[in-house]
PDB file of N, CA and C in Angstrom:
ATOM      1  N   UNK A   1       0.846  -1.176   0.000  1.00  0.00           N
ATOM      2  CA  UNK A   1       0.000   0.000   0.000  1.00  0.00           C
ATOM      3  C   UNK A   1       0.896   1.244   0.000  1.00  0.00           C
ATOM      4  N   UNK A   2       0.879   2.508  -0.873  1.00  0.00           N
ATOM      5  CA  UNK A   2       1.331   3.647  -0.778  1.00  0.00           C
ATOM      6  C   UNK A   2       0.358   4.349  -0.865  1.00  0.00           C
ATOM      7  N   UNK A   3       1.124   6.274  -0.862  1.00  0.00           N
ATOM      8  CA  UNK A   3      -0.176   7.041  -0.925  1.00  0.00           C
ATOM      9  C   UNK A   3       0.960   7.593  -2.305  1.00  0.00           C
ATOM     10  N   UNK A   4       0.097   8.180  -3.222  1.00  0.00           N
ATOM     11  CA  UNK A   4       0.508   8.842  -4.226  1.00  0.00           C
ATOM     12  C   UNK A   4      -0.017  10.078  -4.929  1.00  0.00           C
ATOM     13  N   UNK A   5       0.719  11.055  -4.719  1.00  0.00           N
ATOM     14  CA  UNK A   5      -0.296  12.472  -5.104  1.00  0.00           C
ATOM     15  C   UNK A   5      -0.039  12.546  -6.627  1.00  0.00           C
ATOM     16  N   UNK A   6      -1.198  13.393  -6.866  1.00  0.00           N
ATOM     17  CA  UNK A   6      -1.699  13.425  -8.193  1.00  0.00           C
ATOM     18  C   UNK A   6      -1.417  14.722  -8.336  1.00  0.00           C
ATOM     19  N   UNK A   7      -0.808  14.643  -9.200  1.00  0.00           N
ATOM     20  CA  UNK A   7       0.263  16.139  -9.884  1.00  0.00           C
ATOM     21  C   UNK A   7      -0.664  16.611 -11.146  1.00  0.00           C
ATOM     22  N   UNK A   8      -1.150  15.765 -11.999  1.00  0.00           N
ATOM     23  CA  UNK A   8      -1.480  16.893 -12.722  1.00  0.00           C
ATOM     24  C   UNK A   8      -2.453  17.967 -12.729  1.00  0.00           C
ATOM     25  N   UNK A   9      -2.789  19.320 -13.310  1.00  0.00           N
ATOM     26  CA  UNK A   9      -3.462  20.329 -13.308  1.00  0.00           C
ATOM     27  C   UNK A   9      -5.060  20.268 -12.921  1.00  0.00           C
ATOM     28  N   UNK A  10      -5.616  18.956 -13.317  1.00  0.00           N
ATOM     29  CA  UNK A  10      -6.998  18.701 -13.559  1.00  0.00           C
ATOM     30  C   UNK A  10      -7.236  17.672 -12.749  1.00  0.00           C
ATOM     31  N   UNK A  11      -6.756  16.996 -12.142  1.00  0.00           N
ATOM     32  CA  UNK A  11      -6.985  16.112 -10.965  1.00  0.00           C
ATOM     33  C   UNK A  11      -7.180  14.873 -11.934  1.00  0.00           C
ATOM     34  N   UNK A  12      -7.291  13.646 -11.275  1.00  0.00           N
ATOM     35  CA  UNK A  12      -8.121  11.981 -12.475  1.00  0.00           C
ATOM     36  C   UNK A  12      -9.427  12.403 -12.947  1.00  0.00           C
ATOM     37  N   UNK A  13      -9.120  13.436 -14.419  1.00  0.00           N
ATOM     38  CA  UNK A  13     -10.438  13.373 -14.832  1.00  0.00           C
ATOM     39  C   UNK A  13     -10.528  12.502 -15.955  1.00  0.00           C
ATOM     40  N   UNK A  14     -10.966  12.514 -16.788  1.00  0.00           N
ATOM     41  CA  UNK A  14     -11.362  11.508 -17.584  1.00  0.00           C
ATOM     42  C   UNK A  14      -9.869  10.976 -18.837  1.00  0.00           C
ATOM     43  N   UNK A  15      -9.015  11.797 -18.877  1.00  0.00           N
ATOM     44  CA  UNK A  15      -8.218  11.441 -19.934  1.00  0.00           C
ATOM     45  C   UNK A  15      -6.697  10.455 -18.782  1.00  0.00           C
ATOM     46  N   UNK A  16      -6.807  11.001 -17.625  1.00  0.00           N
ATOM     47  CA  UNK A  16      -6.005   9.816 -17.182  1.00  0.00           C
ATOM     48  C   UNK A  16      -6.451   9.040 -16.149  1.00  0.00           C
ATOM     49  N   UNK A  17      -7.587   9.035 -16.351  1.00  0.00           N
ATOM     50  CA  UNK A  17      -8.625   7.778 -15.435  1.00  0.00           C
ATOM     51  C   UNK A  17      -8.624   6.563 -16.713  1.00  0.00           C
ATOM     52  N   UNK A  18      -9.130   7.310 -17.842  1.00  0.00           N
ATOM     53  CA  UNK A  18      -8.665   6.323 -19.468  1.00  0.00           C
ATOM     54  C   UNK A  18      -7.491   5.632 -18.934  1.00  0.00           C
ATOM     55  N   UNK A  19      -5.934   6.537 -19.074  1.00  0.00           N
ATOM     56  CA  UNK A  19      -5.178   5.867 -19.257  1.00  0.00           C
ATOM     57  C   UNK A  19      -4.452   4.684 -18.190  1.00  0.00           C
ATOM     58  N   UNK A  20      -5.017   5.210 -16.889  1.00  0.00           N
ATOM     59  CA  UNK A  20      -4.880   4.472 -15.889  1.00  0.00           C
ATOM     60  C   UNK A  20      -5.549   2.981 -15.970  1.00  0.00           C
ATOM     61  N   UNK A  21      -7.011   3.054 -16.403  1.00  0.00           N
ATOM     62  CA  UNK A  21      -7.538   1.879 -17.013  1.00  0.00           C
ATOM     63  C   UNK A  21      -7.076   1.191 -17.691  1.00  0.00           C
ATOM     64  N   UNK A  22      -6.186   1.693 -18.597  1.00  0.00           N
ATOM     65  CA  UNK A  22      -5.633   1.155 -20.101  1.00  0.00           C
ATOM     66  C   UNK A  22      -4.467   0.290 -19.708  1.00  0.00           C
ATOM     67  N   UNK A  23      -3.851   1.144 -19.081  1.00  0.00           N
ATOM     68  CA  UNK A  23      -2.992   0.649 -18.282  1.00  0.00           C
ATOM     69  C   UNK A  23      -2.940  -0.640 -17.444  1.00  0.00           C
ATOM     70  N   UNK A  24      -4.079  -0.773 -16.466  1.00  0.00           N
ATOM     71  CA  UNK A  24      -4.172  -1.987 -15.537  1.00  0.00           C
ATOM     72  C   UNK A  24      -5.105  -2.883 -16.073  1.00  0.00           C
ATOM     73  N   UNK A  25      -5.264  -3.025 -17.047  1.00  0.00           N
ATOM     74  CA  UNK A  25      -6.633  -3.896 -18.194  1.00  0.00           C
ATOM     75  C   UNK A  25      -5.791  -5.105 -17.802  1.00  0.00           C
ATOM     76  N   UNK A  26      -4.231  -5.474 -18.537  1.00  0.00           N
ATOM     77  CA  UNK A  26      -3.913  -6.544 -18.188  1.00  0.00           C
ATOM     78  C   UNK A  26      -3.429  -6.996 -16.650  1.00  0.00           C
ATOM     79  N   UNK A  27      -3.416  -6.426 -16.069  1.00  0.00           N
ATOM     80  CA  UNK A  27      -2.865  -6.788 -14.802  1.00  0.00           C
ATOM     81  C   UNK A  27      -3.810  -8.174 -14.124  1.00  0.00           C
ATOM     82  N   UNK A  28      -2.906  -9.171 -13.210  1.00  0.00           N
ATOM     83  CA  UNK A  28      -3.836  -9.834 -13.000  1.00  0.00           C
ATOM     84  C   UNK A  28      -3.824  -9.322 -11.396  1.00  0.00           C
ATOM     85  N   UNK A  29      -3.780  -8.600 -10.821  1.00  0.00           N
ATOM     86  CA  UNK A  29      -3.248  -8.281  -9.661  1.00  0.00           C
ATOM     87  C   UNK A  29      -4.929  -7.525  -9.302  1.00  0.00           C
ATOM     88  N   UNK A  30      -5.893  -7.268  -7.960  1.00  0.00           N
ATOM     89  CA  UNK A  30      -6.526  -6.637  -7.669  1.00  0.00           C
ATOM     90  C   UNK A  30      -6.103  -5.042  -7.171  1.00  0.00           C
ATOM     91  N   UNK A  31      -6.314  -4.046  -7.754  1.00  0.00           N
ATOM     92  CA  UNK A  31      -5.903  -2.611  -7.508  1.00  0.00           C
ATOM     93  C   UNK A  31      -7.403  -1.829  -7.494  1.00  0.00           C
ATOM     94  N   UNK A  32      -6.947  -1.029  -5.951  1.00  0.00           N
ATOM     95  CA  UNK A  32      -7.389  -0.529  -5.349  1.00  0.00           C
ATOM     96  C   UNK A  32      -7.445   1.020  -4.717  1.00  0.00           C
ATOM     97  N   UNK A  33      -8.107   2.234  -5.042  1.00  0.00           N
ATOM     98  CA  UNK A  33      -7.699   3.872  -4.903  1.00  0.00           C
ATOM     99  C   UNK A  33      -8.274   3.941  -3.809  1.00  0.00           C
ATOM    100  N   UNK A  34      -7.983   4.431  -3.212  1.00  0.00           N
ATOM    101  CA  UNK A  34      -8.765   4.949  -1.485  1.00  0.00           C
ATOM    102  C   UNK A  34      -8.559   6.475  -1.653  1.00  0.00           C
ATOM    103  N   UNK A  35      -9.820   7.950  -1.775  1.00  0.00           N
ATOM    104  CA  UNK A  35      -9.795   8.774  -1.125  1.00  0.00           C
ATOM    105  C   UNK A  35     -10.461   9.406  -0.762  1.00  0.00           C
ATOM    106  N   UNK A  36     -10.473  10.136   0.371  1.00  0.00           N
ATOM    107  CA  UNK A  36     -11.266  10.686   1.215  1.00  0.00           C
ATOM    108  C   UNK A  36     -12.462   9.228   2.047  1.00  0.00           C
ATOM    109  N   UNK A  37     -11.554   8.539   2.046  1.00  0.00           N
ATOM    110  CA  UNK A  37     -12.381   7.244   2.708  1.00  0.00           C
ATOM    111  C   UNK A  37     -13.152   6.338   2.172  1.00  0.00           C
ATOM    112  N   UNK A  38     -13.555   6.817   0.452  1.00  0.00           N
ATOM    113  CA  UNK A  38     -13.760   6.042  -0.988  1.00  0.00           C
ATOM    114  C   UNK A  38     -12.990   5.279  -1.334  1.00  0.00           C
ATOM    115  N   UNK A  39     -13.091   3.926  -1.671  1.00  0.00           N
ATOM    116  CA  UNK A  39     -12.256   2.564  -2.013  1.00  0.00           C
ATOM    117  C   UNK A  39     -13.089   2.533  -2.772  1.00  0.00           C
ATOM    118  N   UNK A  40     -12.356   2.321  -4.442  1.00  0.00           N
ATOM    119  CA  UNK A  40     -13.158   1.855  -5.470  1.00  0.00           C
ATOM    120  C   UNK A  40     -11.889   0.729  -6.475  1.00  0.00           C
ATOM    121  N   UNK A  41     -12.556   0.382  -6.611  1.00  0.00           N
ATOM    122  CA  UNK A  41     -11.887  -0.598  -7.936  1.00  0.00           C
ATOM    123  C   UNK A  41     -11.062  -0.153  -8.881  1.00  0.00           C
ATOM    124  N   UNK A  42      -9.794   0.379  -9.131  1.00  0.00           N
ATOM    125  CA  UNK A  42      -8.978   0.834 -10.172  1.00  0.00           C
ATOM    126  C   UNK A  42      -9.228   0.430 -11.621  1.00  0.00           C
ATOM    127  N   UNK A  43     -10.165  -0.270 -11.965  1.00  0.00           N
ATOM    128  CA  UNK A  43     -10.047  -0.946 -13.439  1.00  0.00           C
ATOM    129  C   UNK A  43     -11.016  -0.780 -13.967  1.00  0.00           C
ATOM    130  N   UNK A  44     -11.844   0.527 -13.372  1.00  0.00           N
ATOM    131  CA  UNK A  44     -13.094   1.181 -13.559  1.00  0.00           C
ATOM    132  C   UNK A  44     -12.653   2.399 -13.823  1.00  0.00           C
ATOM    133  N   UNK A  45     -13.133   3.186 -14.842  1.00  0.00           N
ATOM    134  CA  UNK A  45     -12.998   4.697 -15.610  1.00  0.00           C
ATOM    135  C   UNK A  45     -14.033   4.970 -13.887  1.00  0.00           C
ATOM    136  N   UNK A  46     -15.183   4.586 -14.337  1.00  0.00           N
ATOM    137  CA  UNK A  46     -16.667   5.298 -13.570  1.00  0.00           C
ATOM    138  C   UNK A  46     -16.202   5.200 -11.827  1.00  0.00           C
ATOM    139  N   UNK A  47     -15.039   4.381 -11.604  1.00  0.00           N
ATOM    140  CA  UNK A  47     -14.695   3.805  -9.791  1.00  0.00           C
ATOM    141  C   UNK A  47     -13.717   5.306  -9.829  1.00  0.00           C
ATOM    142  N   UNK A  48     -12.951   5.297 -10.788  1.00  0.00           N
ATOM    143  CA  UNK A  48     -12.086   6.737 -10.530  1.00  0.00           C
ATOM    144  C   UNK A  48     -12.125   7.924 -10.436  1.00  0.00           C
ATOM    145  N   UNK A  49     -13.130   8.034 -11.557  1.00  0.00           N
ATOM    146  CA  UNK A  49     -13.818   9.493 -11.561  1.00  0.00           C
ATOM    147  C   UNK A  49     -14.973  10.055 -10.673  1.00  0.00           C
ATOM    148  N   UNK A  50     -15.232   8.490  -9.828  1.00  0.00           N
ATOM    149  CA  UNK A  50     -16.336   8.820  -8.495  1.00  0.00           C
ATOM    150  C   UNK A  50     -15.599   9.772  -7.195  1.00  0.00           C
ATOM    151  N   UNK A  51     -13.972   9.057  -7.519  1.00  0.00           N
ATOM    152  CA  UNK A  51     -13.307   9.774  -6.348  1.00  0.00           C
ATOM    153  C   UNK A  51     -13.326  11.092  -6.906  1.00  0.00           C
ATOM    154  N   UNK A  52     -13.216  11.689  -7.607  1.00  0.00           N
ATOM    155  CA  UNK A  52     -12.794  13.291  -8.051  1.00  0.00           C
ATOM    156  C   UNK A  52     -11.654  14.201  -7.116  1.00  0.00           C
ATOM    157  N   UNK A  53     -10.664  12.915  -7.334  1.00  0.00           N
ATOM    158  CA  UNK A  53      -9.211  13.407  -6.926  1.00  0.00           C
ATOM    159  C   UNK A  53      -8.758  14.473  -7.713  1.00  0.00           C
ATOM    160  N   UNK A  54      -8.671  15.544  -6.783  1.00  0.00           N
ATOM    161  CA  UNK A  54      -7.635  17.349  -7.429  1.00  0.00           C
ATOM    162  C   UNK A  54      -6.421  16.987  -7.397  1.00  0.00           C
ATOM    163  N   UNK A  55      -6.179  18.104  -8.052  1.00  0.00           N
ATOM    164  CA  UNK A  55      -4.309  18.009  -7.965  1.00  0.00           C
ATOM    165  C   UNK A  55      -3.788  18.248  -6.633  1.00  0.00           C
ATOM    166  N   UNK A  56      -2.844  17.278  -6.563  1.00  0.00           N
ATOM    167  CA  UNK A  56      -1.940  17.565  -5.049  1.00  0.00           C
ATOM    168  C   UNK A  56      -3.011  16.537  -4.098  1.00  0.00           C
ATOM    169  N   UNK A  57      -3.904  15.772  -4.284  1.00  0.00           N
ATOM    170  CA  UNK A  57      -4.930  14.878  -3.492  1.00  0.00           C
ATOM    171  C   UNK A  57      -3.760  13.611  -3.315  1.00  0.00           C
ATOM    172  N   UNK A  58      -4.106  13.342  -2.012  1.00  0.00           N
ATOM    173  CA  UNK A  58      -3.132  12.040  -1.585  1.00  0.00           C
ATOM    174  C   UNK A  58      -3.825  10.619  -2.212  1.00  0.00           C
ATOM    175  N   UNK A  59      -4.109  10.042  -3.069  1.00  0.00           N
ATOM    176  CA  UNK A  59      -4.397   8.970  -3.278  1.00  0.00           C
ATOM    177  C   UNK A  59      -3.641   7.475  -2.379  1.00  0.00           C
ATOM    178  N   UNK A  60      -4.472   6.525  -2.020  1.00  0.00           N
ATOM    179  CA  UNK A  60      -3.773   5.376  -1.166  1.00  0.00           C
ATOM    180  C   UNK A  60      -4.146   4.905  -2.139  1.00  0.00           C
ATOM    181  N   UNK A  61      -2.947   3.301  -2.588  1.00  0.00           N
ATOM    182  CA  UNK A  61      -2.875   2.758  -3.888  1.00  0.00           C
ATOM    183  C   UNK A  61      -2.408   1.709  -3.266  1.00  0.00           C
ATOM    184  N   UNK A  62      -3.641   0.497  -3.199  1.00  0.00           N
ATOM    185  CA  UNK A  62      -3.510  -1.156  -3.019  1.00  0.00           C
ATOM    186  C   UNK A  62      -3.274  -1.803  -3.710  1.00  0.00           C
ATOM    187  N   UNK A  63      -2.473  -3.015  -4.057  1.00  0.00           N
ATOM    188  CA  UNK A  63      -2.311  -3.787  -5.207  1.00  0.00           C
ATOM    189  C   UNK A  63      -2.350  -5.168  -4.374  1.00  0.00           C
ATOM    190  N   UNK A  64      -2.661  -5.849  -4.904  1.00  0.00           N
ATOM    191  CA  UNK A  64      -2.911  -7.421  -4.088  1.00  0.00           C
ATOM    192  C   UNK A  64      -2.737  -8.328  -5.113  1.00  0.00           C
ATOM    193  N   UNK A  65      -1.801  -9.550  -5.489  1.00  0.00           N
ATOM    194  CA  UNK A  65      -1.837 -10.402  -6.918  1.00  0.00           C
ATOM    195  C   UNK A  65      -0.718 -10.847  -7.176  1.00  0.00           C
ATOM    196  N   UNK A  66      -0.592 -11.497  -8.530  1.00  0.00           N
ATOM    197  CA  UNK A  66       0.585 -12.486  -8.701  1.00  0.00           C
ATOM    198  C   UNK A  66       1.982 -11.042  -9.297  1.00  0.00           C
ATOM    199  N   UNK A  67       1.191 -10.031  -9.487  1.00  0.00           N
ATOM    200  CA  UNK A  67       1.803  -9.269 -10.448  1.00  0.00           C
ATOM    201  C   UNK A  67       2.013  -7.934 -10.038  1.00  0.00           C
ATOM    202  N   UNK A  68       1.516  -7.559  -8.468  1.00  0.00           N
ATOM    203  CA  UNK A  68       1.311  -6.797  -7.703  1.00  0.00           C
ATOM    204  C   UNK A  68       2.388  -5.846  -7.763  1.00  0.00           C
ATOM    205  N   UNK A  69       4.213  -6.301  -7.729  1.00  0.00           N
ATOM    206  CA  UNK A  69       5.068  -5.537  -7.396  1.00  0.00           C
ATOM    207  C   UNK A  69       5.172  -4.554  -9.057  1.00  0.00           C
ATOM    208  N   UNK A  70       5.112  -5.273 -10.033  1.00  0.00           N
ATOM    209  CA  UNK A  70       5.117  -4.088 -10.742  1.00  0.00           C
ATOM    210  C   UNK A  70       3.808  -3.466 -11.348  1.00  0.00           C
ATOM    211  N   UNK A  71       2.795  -3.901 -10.993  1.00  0.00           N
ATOM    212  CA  UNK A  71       1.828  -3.140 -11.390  1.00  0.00           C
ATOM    213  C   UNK A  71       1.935  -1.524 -10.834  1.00  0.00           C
ATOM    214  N   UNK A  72       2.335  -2.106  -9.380  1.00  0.00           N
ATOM    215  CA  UNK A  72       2.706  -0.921  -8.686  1.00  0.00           C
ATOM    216  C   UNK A  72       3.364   0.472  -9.230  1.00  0.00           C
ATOM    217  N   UNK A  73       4.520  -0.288  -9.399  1.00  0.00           N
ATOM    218  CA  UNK A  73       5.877   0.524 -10.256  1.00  0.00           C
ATOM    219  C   UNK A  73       4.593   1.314 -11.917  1.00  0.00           C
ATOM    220  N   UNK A  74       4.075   0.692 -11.986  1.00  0.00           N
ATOM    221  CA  UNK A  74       3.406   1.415 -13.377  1.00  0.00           C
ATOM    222  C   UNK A  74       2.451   2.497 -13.143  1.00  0.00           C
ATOM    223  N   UNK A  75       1.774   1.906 -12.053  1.00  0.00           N
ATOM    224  CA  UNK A  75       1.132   3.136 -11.437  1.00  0.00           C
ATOM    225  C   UNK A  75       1.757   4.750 -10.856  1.00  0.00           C
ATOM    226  N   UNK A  76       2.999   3.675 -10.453  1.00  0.00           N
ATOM    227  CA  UNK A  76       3.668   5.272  -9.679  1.00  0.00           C
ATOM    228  C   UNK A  76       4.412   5.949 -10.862  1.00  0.00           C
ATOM    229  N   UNK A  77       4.551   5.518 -12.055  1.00  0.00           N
ATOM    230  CA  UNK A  77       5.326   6.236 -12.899  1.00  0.00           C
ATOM    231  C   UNK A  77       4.165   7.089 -13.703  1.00  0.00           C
ATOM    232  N   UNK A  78       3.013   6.438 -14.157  1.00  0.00           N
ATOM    233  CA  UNK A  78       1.916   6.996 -14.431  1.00  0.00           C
ATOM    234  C   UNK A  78       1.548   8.334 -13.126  1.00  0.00           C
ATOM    235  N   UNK A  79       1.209   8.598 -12.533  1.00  0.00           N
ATOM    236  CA  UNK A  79       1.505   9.361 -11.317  1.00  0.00           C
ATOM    237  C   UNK A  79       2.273  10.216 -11.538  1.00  0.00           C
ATOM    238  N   UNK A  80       3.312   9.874 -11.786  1.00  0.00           N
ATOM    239  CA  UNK A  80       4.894  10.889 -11.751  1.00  0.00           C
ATOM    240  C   UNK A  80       4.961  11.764 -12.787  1.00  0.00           C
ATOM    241  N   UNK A  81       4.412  10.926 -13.722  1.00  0.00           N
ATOM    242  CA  UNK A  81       4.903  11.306 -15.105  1.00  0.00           C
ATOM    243  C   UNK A  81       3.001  12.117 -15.521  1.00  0.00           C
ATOM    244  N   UNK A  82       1.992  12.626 -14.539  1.00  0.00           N
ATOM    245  CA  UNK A  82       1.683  13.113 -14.608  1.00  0.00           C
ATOM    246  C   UNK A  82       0.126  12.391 -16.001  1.00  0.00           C
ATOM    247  N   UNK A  83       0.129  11.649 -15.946  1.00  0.00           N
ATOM    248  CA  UNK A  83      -0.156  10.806 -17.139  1.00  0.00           C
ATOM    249  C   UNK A  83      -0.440  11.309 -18.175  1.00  0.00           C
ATOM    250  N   UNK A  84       1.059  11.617 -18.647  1.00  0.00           N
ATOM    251  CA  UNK A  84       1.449  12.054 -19.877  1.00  0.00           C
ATOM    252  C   UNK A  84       0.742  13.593 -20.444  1.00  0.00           C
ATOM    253  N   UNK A  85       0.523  14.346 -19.314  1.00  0.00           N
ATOM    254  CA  UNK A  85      -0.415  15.593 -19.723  1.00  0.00           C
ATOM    255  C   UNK A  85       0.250  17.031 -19.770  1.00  0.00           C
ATOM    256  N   UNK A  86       1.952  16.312 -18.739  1.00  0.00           N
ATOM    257  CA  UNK A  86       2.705  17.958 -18.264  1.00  0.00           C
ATOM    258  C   UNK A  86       3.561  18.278 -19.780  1.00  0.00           C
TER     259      UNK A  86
END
């Protein structure tokens, strides 16, 4: 489990809630967003955009699975790298 803030300008709205999806489609690992006390399903556009994480929002990021350690790593670079918007 980490927490991971969300850097870009517009918070997970719909173009990197897409790519975040796109992203964990193959994973076989269960991933999980927690915020503001909302736990939704990561492999849902509609579970991400329920949270309506702003920029600079602490996201908690569960991964549970055979594939868990780097799903992780993809998430946090997606994250970092702002998903692909800076």
């Amino acid at each position: 489990m980490r927490k991971i803030r969300v850097k870009n300008e517009q918070g997970l709205h719909t173009r990197p809630a897409t790519h975040l999806v796109k992203l964990l489609h193959e994973s076989k690992s269960e991933i999980f967003f927690t915020f503001k006390k909302e736990k939704v399903n990561a492999k849902s556009i509609l579970n991400i955009l329920m949270l309506a994480a702003h920029k600079n929002a602490l996201i908690t990021v569960e991964v549970k699975g055979e594939d868990a350690e780097v799903t992780m790593k993809r998430i946090m670079e997606a994250f970092d790298n702002g998903f692909g918007e800076e």
